[in-house]
PDB file of N, CA and C in Angstrom:
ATOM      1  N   UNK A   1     125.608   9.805  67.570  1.00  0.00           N
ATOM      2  CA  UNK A   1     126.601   9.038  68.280  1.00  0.00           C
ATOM      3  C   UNK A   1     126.171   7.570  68.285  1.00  0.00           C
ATOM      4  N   UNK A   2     126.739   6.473  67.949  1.00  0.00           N
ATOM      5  CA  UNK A   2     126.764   4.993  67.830  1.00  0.00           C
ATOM      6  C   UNK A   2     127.815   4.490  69.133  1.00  0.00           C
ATOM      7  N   UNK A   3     126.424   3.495  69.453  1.00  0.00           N
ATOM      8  CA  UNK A   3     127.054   2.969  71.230  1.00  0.00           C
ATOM      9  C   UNK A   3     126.993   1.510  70.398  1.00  0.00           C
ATOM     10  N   UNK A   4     127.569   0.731  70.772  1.00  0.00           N
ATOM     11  CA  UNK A   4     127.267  -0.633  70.803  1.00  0.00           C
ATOM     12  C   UNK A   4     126.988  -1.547  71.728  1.00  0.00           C
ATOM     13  N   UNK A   5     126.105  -3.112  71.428  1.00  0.00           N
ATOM     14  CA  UNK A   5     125.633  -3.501  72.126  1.00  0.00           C
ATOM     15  C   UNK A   5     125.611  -3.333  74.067  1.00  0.00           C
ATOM     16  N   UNK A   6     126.486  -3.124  74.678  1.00  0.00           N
ATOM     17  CA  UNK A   6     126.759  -3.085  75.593  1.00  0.00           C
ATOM     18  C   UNK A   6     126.448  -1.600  76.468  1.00  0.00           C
ATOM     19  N   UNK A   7     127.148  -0.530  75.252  1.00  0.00           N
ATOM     20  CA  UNK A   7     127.004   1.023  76.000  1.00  0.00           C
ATOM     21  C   UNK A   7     125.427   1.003  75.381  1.00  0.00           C
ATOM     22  N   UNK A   8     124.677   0.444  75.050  1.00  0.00           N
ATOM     23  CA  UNK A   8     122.881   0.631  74.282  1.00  0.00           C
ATOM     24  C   UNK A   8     122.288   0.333  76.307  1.00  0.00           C
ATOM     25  N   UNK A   9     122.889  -1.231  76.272  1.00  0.00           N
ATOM     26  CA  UNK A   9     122.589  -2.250  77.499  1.00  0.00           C
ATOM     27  C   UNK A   9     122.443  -1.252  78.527  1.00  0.00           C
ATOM     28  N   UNK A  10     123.523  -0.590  78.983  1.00  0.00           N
ATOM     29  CA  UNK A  10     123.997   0.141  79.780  1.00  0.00           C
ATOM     30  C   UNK A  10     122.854   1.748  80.262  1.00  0.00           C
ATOM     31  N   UNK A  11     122.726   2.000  78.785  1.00  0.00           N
ATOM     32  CA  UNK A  11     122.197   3.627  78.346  1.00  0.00           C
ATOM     33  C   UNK A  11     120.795   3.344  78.933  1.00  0.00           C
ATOM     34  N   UNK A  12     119.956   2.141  77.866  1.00  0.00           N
ATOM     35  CA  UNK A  12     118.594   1.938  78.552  1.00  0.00           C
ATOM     36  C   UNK A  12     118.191   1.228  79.688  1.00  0.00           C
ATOM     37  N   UNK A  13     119.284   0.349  80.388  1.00  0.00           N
ATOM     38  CA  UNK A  13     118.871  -0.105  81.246  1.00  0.00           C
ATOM     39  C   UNK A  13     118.526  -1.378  81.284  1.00  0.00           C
ATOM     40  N   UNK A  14     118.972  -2.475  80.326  1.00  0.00           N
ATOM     41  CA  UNK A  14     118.326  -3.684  79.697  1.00  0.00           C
ATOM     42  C   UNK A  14     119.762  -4.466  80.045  1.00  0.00           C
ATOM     43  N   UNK A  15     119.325  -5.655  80.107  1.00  0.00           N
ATOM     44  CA  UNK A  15     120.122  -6.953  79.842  1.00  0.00           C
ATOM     45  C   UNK A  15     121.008  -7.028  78.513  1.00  0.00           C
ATOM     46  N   UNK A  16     122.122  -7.081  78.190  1.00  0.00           N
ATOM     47  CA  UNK A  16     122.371  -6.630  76.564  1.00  0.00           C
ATOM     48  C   UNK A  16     122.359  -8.351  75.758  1.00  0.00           C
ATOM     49  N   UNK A  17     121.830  -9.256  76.502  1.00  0.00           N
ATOM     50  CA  UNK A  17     120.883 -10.252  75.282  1.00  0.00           C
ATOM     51  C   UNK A  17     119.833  -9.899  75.192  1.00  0.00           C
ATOM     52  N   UNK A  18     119.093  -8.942  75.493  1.00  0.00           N
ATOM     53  CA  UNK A  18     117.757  -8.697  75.422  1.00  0.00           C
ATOM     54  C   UNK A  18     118.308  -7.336  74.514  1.00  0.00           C
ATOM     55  N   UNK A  19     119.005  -6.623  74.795  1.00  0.00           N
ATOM     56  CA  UNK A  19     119.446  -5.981  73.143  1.00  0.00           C
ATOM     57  C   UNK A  19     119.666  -6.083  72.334  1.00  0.00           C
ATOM     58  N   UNK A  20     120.227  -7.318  72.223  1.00  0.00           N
ATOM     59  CA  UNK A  20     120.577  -7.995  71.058  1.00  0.00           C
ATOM     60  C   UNK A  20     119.583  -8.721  70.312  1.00  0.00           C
ATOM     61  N   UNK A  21     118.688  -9.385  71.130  1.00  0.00           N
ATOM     62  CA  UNK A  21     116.897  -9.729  70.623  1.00  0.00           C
ATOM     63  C   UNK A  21     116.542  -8.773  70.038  1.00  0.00           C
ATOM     64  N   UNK A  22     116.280  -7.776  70.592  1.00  0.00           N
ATOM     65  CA  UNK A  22     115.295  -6.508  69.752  1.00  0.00           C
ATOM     66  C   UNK A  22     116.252  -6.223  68.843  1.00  0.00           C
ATOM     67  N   UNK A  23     117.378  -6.360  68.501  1.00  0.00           N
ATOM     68  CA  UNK A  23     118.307  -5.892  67.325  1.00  0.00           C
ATOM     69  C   UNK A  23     117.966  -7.095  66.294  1.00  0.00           C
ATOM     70  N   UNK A  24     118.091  -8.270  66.520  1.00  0.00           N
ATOM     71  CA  UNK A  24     117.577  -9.255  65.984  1.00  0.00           C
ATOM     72  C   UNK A  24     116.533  -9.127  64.981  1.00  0.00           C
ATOM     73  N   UNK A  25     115.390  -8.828  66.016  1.00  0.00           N
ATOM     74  CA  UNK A  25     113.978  -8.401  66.023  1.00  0.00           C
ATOM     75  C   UNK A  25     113.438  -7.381  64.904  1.00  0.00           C
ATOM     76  N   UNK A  26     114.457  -6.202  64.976  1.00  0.00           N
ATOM     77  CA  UNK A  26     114.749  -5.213  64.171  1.00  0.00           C
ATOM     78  C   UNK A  26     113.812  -4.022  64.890  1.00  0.00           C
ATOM     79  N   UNK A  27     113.392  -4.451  65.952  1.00  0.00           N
ATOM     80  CA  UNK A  27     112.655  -3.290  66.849  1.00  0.00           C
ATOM     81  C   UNK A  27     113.659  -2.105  67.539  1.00  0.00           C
ATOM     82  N   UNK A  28     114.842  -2.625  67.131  1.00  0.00           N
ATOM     83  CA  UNK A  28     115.444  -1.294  67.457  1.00  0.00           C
ATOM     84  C   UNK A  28     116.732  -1.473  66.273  1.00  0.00           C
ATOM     85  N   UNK A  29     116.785  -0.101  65.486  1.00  0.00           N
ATOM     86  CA  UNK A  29     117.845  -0.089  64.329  1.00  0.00           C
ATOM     87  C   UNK A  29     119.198  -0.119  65.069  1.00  0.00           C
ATOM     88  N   UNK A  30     119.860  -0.691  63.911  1.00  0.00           N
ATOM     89  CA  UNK A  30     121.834  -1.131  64.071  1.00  0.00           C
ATOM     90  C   UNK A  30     121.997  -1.038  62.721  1.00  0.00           C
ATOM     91  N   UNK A  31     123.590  -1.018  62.937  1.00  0.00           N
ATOM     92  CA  UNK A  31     124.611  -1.138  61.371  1.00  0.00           C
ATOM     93  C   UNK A  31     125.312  -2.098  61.962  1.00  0.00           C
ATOM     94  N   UNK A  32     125.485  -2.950  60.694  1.00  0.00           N
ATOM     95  CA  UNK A  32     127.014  -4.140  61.108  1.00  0.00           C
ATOM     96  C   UNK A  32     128.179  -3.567  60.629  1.00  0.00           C
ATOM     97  N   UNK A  33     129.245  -3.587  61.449  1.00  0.00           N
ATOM     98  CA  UNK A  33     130.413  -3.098  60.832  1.00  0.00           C
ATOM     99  C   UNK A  33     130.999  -4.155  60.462  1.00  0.00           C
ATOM    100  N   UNK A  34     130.710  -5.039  60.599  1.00  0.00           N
ATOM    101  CA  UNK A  34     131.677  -6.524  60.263  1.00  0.00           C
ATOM    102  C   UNK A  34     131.701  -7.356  61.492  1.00  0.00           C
ATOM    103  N   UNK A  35     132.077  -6.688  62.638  1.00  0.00           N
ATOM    104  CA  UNK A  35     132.324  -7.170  63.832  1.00  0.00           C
ATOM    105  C   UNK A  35     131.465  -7.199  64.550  1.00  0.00           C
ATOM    106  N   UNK A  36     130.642  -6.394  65.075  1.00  0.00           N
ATOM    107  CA  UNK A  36     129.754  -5.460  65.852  1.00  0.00           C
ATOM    108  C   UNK A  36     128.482  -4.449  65.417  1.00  0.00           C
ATOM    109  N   UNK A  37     127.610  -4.770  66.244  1.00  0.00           N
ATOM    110  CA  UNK A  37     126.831  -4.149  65.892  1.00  0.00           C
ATOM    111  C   UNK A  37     126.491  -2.557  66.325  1.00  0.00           C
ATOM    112  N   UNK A  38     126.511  -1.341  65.387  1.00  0.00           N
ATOM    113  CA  UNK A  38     126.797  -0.176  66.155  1.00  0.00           C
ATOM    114  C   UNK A  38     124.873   0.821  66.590  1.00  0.00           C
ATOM    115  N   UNK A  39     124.844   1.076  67.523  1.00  0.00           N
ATOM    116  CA  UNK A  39     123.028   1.565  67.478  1.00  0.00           C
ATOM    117  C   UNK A  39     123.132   2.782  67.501  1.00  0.00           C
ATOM    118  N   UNK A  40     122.522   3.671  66.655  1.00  0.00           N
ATOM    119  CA  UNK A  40     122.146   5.414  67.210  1.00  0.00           C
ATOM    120  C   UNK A  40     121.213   5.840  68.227  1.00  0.00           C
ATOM    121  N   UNK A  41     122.428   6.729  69.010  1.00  0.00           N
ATOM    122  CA  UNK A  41     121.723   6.480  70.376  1.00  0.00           C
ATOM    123  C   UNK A  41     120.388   7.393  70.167  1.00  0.00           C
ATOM    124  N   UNK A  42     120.122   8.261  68.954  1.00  0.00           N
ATOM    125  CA  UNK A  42     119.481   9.624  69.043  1.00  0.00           C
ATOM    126  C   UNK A  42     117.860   8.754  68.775  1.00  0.00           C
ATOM    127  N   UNK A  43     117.676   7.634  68.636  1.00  0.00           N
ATOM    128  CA  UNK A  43     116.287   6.701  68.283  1.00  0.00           C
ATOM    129  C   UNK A  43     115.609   6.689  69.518  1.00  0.00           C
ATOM    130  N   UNK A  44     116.499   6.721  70.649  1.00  0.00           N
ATOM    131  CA  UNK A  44     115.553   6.619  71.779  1.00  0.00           C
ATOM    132  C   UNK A  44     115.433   7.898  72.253  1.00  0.00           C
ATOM    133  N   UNK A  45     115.575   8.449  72.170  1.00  0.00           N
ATOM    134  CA  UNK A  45     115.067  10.383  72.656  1.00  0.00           C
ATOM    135  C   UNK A  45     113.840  10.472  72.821  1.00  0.00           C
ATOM    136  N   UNK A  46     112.833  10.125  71.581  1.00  0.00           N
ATOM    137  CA  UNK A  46     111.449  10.245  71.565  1.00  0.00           C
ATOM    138  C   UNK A  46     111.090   9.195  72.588  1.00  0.00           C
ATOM    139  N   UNK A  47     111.699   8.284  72.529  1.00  0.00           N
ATOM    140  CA  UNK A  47     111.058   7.051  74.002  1.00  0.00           C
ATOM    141  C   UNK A  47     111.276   7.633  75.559  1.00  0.00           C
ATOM    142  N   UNK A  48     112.020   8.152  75.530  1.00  0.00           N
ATOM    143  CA  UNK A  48     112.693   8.704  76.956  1.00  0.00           C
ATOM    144  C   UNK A  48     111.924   9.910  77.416  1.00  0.00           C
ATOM    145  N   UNK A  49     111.407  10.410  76.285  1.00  0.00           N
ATOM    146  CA  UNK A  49     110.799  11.907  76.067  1.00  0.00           C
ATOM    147  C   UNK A  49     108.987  11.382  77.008  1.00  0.00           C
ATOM    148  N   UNK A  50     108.765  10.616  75.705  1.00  0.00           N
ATOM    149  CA  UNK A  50     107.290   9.864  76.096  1.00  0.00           C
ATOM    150  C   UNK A  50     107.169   8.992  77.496  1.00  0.00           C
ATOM    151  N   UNK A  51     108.227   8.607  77.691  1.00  0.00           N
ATOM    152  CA  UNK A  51     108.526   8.048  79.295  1.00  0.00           C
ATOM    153  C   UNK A  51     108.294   8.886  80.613  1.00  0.00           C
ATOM    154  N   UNK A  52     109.029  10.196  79.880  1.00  0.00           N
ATOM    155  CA  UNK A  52     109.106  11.303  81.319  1.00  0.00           C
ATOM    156  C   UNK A  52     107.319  11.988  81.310  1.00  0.00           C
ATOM    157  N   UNK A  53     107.044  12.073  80.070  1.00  0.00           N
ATOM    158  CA  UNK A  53     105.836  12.875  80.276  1.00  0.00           C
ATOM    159  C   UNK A  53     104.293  11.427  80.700  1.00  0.00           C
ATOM    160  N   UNK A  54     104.288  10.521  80.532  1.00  0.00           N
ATOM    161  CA  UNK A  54     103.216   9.775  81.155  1.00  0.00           C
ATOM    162  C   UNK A  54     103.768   9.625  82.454  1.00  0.00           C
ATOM    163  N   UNK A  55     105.368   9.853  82.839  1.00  0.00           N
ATOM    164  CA  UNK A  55     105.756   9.904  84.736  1.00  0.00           C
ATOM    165  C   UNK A  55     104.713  11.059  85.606  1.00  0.00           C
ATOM    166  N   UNK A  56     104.889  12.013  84.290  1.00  0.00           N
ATOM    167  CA  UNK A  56     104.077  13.402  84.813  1.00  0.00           C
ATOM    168  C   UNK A  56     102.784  13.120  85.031  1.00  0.00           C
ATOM    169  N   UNK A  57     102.490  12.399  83.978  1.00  0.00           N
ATOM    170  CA  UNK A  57     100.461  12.630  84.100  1.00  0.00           C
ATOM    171  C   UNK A  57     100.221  12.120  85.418  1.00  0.00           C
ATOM    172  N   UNK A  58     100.669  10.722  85.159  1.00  0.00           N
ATOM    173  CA  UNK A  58     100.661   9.720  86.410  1.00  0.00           C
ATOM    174  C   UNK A  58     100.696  10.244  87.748  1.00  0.00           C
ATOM    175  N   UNK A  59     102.071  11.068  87.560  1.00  0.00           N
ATOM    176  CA  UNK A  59     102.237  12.257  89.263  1.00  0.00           C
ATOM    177  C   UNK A  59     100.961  12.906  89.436  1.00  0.00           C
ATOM    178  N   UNK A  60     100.530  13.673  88.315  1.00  0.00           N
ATOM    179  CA  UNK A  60      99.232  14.786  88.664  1.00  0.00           C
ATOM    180  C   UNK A  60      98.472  13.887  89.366  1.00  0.00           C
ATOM    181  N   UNK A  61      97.664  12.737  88.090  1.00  0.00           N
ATOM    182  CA  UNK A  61      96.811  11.962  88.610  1.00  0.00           C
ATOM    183  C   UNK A  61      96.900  11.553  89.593  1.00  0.00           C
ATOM    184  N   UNK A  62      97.512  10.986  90.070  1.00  0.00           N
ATOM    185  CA  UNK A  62      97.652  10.705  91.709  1.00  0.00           C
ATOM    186  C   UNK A  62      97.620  11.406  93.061  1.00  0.00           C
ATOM    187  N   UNK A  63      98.357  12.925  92.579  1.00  0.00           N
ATOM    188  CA  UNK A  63      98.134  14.495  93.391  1.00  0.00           C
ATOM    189  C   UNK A  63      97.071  14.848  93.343  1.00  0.00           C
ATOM    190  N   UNK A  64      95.824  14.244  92.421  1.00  0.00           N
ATOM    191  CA  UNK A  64      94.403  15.175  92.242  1.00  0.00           C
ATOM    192  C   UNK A  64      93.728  15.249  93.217  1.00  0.00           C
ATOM    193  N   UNK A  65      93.095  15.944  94.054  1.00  0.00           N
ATOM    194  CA  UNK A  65      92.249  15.299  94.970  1.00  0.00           C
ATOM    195  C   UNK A  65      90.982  14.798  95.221  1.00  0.00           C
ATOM    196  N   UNK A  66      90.394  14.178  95.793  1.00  0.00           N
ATOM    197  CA  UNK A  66      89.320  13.327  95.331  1.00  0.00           C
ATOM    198  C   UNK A  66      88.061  14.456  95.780  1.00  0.00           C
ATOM    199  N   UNK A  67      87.154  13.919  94.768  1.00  0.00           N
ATOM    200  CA  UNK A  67      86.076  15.072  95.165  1.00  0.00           C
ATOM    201  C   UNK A  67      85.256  15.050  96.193  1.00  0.00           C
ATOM    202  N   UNK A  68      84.715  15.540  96.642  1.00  0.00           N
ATOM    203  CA  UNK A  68      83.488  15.182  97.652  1.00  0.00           C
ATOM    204  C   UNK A  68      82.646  14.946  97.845  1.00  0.00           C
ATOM    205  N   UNK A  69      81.928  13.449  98.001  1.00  0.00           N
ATOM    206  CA  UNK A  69      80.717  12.914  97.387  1.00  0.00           C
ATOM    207  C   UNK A  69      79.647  14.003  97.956  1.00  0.00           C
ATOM    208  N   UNK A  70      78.840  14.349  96.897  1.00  0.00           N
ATOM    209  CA  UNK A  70      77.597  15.269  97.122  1.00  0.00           C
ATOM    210  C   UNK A  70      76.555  14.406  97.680  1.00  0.00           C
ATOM    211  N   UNK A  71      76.319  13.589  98.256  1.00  0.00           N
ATOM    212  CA  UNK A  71      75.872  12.537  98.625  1.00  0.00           C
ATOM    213  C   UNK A  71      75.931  12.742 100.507  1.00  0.00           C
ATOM    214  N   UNK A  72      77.081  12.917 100.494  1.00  0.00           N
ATOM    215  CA  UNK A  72      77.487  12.947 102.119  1.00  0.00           C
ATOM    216  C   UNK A  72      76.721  14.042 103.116  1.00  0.00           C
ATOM    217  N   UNK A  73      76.322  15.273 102.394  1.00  0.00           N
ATOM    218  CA  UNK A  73      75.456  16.685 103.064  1.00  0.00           C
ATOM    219  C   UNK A  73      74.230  16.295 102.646  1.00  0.00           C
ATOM    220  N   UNK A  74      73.854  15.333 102.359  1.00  0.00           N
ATOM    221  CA  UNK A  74      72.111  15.054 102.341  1.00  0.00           C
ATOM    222  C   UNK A  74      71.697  14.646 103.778  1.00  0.00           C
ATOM    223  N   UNK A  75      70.760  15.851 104.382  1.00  0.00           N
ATOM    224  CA  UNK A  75      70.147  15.784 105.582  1.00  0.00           C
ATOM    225  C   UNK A  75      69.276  14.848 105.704  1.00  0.00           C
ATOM    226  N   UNK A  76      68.489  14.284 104.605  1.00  0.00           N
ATOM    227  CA  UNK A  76      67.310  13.107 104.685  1.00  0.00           C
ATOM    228  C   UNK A  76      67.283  11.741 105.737  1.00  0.00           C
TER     229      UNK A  76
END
């Protein structure tokens, strides 16, 4: 499916001159139809994918609980 500049803006969450930079840029693929530039939305899947799973690590890491300094039961 091909969104253009605006439904891209919209989809990721960006400013759509700052979509249009990275289209520029060529950091994110387009076709010109003449008029407009059209993007496949299916390029960012793997980004969205890799987004949700470092949300996860991040959650664990933060849920871990801290250990207990072995330090603290020294009777000395």
């Amino acid at each position: 499916m091909y969104l253009t500049i605006e439904e891209t803006a919209e989809y990721i969450s960006m400013n759509p001159s700052s979509v249009t930079a990275l289209v520029m840029q060529g950091r994110i693929r387009a076709i010109h139809d003449g008029k407009q530039y059209l993007i496949n939305k299916e390029q960012f899947t793997t980004h969205f994918e890799q987004v949700e799973k470092y949300k996860k690590m991040i959650h664990d890491y933060l849920n871990e609980p801290i250990p207990e300094d072995i330090d603290v039961k020294d009777e000395d």
